[in-house]
C-alpha atoms as a PDB file:
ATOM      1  CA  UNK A   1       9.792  -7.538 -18.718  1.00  0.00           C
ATOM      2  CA  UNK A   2      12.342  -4.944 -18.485  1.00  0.00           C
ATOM      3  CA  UNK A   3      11.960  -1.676 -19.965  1.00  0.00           C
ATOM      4  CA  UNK A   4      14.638   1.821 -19.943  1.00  0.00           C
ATOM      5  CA  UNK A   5      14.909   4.375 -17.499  1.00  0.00           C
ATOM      6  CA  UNK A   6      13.500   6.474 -19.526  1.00  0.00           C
ATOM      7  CA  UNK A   7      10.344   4.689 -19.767  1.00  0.00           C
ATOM      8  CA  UNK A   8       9.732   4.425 -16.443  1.00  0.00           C
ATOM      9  CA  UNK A   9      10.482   7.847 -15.532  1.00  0.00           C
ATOM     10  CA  UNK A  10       7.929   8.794 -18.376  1.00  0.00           C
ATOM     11  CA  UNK A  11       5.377   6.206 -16.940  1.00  0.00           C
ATOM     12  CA  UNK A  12       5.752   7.555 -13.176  1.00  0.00           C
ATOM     13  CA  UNK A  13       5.168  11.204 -14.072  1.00  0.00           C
ATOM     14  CA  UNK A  14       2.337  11.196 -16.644  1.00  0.00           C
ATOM     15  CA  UNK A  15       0.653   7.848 -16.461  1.00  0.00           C
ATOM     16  CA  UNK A  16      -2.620   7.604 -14.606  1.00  0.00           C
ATOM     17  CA  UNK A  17      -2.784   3.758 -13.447  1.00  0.00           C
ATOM     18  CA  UNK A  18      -5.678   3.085 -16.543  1.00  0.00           C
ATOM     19  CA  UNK A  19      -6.056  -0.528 -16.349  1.00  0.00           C
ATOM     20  CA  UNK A  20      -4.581  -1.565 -13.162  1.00  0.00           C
ATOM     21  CA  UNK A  21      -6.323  -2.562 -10.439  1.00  0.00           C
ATOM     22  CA  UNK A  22      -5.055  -1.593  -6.644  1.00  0.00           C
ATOM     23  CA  UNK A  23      -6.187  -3.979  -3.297  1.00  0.00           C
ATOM     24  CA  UNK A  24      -6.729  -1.834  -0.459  1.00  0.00           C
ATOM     25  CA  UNK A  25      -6.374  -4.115   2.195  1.00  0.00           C
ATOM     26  CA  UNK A  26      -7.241  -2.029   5.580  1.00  0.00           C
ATOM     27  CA  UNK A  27      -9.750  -0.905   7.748  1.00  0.00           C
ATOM     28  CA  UNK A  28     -12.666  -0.769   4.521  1.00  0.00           C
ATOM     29  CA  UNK A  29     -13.552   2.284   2.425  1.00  0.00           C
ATOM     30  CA  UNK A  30     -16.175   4.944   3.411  1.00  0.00           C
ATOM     31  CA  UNK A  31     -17.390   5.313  -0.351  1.00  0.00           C
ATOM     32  CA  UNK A  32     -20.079   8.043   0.963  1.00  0.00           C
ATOM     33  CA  UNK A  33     -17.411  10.647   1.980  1.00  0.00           C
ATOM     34  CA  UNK A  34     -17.189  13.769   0.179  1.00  0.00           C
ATOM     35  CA  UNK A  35     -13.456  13.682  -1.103  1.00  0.00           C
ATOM     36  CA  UNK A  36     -14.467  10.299  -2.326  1.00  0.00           C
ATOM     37  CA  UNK A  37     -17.057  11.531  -4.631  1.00  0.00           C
ATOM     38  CA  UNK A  38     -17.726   9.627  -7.659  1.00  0.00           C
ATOM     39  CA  UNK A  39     -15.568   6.716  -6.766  1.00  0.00           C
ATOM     40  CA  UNK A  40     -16.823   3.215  -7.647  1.00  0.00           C
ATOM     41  CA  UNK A  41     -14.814   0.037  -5.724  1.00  0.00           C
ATOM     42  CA  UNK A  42     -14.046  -3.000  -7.770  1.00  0.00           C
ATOM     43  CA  UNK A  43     -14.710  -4.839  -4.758  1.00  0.00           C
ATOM     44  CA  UNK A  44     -16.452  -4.052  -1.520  1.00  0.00           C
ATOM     45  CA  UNK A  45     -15.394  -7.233   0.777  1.00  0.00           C
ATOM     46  CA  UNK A  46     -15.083  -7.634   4.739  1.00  0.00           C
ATOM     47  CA  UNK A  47     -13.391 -10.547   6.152  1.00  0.00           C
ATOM     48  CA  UNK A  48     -14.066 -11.864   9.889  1.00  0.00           C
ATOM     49  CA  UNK A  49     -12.652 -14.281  11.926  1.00  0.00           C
ATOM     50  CA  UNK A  50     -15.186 -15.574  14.286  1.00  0.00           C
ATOM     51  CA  UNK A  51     -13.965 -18.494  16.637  1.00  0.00           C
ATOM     52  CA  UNK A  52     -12.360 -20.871  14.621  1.00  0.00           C
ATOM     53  CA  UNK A  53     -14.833 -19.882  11.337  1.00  0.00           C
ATOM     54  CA  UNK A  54     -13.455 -17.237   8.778  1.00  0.00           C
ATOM     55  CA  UNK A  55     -15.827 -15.237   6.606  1.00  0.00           C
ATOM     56  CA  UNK A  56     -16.308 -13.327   3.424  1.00  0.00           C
ATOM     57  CA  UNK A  57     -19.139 -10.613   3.553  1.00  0.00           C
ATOM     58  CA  UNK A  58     -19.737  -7.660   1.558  1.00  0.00           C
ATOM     59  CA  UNK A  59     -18.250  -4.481   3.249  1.00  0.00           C
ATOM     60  CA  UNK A  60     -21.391  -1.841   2.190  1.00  0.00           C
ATOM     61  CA  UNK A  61     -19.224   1.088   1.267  1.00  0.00           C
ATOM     62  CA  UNK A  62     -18.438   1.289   4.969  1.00  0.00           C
ATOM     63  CA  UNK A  63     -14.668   1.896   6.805  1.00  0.00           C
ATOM     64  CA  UNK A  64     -14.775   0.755  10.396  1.00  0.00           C
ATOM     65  CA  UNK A  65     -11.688   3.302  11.545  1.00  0.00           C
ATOM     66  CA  UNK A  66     -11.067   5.612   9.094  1.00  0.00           C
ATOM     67  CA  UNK A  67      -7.405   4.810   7.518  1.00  0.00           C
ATOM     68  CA  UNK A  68      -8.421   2.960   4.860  1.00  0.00           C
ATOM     69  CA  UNK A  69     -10.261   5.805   3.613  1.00  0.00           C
ATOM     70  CA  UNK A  70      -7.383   7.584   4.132  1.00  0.00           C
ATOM     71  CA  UNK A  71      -5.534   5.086   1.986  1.00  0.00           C
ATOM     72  CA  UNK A  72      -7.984   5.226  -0.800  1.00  0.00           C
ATOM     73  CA  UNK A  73      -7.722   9.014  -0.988  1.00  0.00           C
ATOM     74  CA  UNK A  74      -4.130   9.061  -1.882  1.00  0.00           C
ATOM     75  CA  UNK A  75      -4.137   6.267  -4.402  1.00  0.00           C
ATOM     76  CA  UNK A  76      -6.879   7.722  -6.119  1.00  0.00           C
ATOM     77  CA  UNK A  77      -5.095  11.428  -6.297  1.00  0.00           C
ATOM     78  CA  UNK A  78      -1.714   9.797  -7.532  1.00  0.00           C
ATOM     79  CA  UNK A  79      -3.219   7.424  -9.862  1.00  0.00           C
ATOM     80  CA  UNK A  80      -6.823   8.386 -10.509  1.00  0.00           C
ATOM     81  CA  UNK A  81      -7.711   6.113 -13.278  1.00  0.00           C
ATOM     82  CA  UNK A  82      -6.343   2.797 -11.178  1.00  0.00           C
ATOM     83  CA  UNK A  83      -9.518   0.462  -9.756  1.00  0.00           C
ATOM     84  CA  UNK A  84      -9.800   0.571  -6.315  1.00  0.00           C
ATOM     85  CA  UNK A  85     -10.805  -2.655  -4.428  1.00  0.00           C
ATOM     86  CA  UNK A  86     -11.609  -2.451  -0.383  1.00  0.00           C
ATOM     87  CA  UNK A  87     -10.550  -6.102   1.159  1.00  0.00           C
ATOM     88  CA  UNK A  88     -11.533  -4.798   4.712  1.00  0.00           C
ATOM     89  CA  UNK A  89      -9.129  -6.879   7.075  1.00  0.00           C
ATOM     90  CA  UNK A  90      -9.349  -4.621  10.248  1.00  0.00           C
ATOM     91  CA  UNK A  91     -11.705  -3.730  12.718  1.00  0.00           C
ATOM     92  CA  UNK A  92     -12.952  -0.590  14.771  1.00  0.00           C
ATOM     93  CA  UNK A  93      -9.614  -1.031  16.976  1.00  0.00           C
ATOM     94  CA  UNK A  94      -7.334  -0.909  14.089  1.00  0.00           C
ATOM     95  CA  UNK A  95      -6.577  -4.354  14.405  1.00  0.00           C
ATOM     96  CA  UNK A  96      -6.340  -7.475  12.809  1.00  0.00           C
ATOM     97  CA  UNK A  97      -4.765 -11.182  12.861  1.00  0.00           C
ATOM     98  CA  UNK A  98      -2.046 -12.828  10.627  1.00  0.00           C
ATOM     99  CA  UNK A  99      -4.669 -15.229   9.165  1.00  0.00           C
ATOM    100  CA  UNK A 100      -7.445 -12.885   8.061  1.00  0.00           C
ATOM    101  CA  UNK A 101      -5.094 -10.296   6.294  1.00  0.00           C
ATOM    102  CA  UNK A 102      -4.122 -13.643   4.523  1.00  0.00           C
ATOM    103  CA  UNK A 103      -7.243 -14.369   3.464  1.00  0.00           C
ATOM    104  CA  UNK A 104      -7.740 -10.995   2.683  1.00  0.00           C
ATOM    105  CA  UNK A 105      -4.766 -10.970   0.686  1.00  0.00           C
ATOM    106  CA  UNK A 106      -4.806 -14.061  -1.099  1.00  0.00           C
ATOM    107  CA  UNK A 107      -8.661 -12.931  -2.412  1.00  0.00           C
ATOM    108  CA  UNK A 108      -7.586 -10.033  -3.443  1.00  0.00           C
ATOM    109  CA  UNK A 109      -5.014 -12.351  -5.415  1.00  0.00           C
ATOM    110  CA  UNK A 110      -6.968 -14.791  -7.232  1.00  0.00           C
ATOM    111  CA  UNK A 111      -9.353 -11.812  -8.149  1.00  0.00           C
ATOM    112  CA  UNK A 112      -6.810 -10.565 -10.300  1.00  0.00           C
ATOM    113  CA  UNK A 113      -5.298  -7.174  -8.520  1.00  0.00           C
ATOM    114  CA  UNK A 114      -2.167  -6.071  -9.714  1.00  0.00           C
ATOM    115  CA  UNK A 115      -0.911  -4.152  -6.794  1.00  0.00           C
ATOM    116  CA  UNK A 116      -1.511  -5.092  -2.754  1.00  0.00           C
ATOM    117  CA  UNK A 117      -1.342  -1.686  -0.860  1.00  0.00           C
ATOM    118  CA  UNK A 118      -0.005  -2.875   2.914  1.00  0.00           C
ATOM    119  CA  UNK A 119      -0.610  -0.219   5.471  1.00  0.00           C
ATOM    120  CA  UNK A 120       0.773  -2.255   8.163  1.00  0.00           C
ATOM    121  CA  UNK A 121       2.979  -4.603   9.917  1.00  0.00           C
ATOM    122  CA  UNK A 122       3.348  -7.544  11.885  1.00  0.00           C
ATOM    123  CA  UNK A 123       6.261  -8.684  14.275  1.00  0.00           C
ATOM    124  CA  UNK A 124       7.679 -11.183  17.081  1.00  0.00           C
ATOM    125  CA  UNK A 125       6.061 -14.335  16.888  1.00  0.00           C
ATOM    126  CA  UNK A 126       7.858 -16.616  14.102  1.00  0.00           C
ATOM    127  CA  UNK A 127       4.187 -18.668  13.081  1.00  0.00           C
ATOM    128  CA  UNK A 128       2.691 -15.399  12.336  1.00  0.00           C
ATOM    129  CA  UNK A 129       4.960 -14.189  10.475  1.00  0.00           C
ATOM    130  CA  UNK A 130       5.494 -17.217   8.057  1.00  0.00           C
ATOM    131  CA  UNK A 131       1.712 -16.862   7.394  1.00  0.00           C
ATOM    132  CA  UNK A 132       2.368 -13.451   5.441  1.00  0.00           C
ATOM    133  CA  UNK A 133       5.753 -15.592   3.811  1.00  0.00           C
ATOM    134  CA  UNK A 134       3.021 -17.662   2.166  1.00  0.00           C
ATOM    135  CA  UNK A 135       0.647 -14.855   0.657  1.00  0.00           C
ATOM    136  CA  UNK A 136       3.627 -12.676  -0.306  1.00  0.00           C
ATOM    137  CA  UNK A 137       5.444 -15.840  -1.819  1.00  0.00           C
ATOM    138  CA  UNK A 138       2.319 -16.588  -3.806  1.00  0.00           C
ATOM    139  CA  UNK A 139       1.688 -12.687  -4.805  1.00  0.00           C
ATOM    140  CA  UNK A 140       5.640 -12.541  -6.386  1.00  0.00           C
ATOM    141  CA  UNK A 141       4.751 -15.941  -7.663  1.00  0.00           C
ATOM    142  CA  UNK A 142       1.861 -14.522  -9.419  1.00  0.00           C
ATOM    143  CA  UNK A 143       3.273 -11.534 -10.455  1.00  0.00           C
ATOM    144  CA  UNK A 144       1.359  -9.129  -8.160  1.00  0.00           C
ATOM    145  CA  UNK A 145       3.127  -6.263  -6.508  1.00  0.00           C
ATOM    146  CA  UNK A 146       2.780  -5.669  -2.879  1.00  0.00           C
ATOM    147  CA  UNK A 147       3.827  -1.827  -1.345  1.00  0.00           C
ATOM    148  CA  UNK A 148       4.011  -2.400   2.142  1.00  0.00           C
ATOM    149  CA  UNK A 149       4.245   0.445   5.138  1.00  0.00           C
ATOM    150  CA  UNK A 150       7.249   0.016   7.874  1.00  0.00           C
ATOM    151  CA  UNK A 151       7.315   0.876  11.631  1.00  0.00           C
ATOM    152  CA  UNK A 152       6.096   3.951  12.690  1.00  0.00           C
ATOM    153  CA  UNK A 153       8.124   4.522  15.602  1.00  0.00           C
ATOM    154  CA  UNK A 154      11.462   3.168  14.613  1.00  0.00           C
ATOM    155  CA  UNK A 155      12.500   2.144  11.001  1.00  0.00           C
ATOM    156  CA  UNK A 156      14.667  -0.367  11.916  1.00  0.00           C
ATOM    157  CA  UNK A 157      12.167  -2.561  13.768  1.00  0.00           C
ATOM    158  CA  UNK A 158      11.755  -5.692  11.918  1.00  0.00           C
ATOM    159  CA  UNK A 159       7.783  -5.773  10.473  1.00  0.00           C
ATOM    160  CA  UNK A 160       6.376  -7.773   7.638  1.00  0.00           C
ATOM    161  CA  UNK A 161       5.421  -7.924   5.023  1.00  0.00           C
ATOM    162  CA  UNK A 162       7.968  -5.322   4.798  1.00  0.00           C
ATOM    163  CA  UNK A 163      11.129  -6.752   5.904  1.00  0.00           C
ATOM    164  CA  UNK A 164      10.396  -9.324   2.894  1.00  0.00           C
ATOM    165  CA  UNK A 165      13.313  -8.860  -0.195  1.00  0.00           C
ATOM    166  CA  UNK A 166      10.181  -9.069  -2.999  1.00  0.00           C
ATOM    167  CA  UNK A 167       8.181  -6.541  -1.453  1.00  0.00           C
ATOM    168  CA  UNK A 168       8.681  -2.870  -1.913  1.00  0.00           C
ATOM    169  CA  UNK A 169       8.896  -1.179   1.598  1.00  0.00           C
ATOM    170  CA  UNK A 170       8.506   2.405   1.979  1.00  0.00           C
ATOM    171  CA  UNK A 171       8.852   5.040   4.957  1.00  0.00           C
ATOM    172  CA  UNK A 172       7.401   8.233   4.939  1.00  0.00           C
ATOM    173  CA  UNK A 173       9.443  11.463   3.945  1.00  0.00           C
ATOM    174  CA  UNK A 174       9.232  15.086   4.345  1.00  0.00           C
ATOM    175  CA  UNK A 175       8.744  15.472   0.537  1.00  0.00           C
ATOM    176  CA  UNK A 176       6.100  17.490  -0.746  1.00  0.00           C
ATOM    177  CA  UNK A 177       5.828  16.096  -4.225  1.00  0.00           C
ATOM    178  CA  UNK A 178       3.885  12.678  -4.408  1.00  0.00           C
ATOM    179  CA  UNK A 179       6.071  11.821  -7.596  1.00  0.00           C
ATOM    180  CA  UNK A 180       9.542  11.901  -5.166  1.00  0.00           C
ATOM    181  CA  UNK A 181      10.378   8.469  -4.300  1.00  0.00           C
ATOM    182  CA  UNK A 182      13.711   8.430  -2.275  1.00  0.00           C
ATOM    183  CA  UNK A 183      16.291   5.391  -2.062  1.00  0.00           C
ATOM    184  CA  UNK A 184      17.502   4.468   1.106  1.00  0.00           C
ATOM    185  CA  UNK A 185      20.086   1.610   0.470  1.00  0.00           C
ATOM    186  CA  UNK A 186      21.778  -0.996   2.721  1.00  0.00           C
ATOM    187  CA  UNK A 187      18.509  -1.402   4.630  1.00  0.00           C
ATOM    188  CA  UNK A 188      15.254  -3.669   4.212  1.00  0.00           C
ATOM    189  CA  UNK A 189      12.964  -0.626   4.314  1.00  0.00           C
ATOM    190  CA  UNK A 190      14.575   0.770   1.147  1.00  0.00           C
ATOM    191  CA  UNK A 191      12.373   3.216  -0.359  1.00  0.00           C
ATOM    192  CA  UNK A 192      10.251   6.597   1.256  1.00  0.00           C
ATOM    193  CA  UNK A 193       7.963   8.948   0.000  1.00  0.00           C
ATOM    194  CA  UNK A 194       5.675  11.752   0.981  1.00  0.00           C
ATOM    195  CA  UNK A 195       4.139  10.595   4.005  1.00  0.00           C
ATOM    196  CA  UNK A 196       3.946  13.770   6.792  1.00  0.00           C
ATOM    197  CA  UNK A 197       1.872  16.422   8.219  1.00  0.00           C
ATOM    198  CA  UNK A 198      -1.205  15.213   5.640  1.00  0.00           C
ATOM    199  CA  UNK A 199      -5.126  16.343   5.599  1.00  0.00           C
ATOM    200  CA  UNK A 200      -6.916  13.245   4.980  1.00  0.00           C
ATOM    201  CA  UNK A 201     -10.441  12.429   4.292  1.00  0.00           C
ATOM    202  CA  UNK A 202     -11.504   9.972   7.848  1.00  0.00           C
ATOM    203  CA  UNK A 203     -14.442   8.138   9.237  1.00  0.00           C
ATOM    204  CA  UNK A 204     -17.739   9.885   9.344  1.00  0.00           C
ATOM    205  CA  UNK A 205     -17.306  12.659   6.478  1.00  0.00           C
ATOM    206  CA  UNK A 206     -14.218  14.001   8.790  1.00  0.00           C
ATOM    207  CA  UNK A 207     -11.204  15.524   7.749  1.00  0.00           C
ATOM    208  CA  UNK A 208      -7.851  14.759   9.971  1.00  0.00           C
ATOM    209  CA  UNK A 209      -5.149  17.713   9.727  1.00  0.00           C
ATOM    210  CA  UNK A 210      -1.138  16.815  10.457  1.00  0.00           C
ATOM    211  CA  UNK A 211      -1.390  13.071  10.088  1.00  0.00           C
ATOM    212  CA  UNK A 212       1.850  11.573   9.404  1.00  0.00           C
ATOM    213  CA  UNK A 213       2.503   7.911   8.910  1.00  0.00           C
ATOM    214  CA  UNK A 214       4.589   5.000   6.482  1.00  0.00           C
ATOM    215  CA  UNK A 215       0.861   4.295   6.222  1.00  0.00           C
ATOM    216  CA  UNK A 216       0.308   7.335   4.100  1.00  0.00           C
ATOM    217  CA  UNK A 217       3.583   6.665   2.153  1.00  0.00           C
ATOM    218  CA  UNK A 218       3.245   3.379   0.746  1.00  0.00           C
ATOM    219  CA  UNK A 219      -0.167   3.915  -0.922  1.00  0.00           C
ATOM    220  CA  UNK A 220       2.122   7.046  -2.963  1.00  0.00           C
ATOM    221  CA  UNK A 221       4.569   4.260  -3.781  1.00  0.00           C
ATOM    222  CA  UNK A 222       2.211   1.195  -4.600  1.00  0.00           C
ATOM    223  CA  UNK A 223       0.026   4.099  -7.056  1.00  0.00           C
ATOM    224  CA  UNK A 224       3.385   5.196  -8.412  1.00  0.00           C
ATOM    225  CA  UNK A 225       3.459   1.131  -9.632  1.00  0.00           C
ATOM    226  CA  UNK A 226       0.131   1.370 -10.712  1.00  0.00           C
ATOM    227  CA  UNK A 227       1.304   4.232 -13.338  1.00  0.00           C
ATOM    228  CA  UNK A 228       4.022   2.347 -14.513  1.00  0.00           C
ATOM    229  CA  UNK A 229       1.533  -0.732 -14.841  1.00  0.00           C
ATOM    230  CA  UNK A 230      -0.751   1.520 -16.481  1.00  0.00           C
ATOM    231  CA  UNK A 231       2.303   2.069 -19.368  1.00  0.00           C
ATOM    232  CA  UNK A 232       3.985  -1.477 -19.350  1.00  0.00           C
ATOM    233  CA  UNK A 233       1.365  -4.296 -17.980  1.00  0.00           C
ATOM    234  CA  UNK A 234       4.323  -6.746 -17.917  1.00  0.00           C
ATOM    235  CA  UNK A 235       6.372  -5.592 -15.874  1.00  0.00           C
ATOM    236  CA  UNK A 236       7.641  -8.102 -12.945  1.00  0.00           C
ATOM    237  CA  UNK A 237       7.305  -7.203  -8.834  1.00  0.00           C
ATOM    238  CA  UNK A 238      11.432  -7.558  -9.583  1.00  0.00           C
ATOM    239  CA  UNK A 239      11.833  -5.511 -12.342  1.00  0.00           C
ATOM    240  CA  UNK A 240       9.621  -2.887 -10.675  1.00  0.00           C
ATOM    241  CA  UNK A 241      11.532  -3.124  -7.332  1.00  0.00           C
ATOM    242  CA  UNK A 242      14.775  -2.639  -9.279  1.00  0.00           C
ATOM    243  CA  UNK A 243      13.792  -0.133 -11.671  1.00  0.00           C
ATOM    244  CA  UNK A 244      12.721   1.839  -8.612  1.00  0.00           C
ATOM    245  CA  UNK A 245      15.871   1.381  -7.166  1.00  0.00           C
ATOM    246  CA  UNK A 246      17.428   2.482 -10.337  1.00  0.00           C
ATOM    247  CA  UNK A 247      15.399   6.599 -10.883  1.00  0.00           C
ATOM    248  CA  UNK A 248      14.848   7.311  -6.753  1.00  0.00           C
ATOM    249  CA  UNK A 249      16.483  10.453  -5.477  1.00  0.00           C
ATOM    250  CA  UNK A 250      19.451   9.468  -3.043  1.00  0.00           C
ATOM    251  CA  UNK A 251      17.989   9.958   0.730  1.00  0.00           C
ATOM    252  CA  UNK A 252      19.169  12.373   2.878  1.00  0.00           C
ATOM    253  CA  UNK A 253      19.032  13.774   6.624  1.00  0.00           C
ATOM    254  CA  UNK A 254      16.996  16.516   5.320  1.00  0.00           C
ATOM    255  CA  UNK A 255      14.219  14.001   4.672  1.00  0.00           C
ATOM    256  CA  UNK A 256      14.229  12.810   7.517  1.00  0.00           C
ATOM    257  CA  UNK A 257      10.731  11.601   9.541  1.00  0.00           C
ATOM    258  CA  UNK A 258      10.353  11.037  13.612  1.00  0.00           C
ATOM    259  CA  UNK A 259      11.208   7.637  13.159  1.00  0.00           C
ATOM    260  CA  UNK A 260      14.367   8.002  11.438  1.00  0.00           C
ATOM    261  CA  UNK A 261      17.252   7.709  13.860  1.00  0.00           C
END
């Protein structure tokens, strides 16, 4: 469904993500911490890979490194009335494999999220690599939205899901206003958004000071689509992507993160 500009500017500034539901698939949700207070997860799941056996479990309301609370934090500040699901795909490391954040994924697709919030990246080996192709392919065929973080270190390394055309990729920014989504174009990782020198709720009850991280930036971005979802349930992972592409500020050197170059 395609809608005006001026819709989806109005949408991105003053909706609230009401009736959308957001995957969080990470490191799990710490639904005890303080800035987290009064939050209630759609879903609570933790998927292991044990030997050749995979797993479903329920994840207890805990986060096994920290970012995913992290992740949860955000989304919830830029688009409080979104659900929140925790599909907890990585371990105490920080780590995960190619076929549990597809099983991961694909759950959180046939539970009906709209959005898949990617806070991280996979690259080299070919096999692995086609194994996101197949959840991504079946999220766009679906019509759920995946925001998905870039490299940390170097923008231009080729990751996925990010490098994939129907998935909107976003670097972080030195922007203080979570509503500023800047346009990169000519490259794969086209979009960026606030993602530097944070204080973010973390494992434990902790708070961590001067985090920066495309981590931090794509759950801005993939609540931004939950607002707009919130206003205009029909709208397409394409129309999104190119009505994004449409109202983001031009990027400049100004903007610029540590792994711009």
């Amino acid at each position: 469904m395609w809608i005006t500009l001026d819709e989806t500017e109005s949408a991105l500034l003053h909706g609230d993500g009401a009736g959308v539901k957001i995957a969080v698939i990470d490191s799990g949700i710490e639904v005890s911490h303080q800035a987290l207070a009064g939050l209630t997860l759609a879903d609570d799941l933790m998927f292991v890979k044990s030997g050749q056996q995979l797993t479903i479990a329920e994840g207890k309301g805990i986060d096994r490194y920290g970012h995913g609370t992290a992740i949860a934090s955000i989304i919830r500040k830029v688009a409080p009335a979104a659900s929140i699901g925790s599909f907890q795909a990585f371990n105490h490391d920080l780590k995960s494999t190619s076929v549990v954040i597809a099983l991961a994924a694909r759950e959180a697709i046939r539970r009906g999220y709209n959005v898949l919030s990617c806070s991280f990246g996979c690259s080299g080996v070919k096999d692995y690599i086609m194994l996101h192709k197949d959840w991504v392919d079946e999220a766009y065929i679906n019509g759920v939205h995946i925001v998905s973080a870039c490299n940390n270190q170097n923008v231009s390394i080729k990751e996925w899901p990010s490098y994939f055309p129907s998935v909107i990729s976003v670097n972080m920014a030195r922007v203080a206003d979570t509503s500023l989504v800047l346009r990169r174009a000519g490259r794969m990782v086209e979009f960026a958004a606030q993602g530097t020198d944070l204080e973010l709720p973390w494992l434990g009850g902790t708070i961590k000071r001067g985090e920066s991280g495309s981590s931090y930036a794509a759950p801005v971005v993939a609540a931004l689509v939950a607002r707009l979802l919130g206003r205009h349930p029909n709208v397409s992972p394409l129309a999104a992507k190119a009505l994004l592409q449409q109202i983001a500020k031009p990027w400049s050197r100004e903007f610029a993160a540590d792994n711009e170059f």
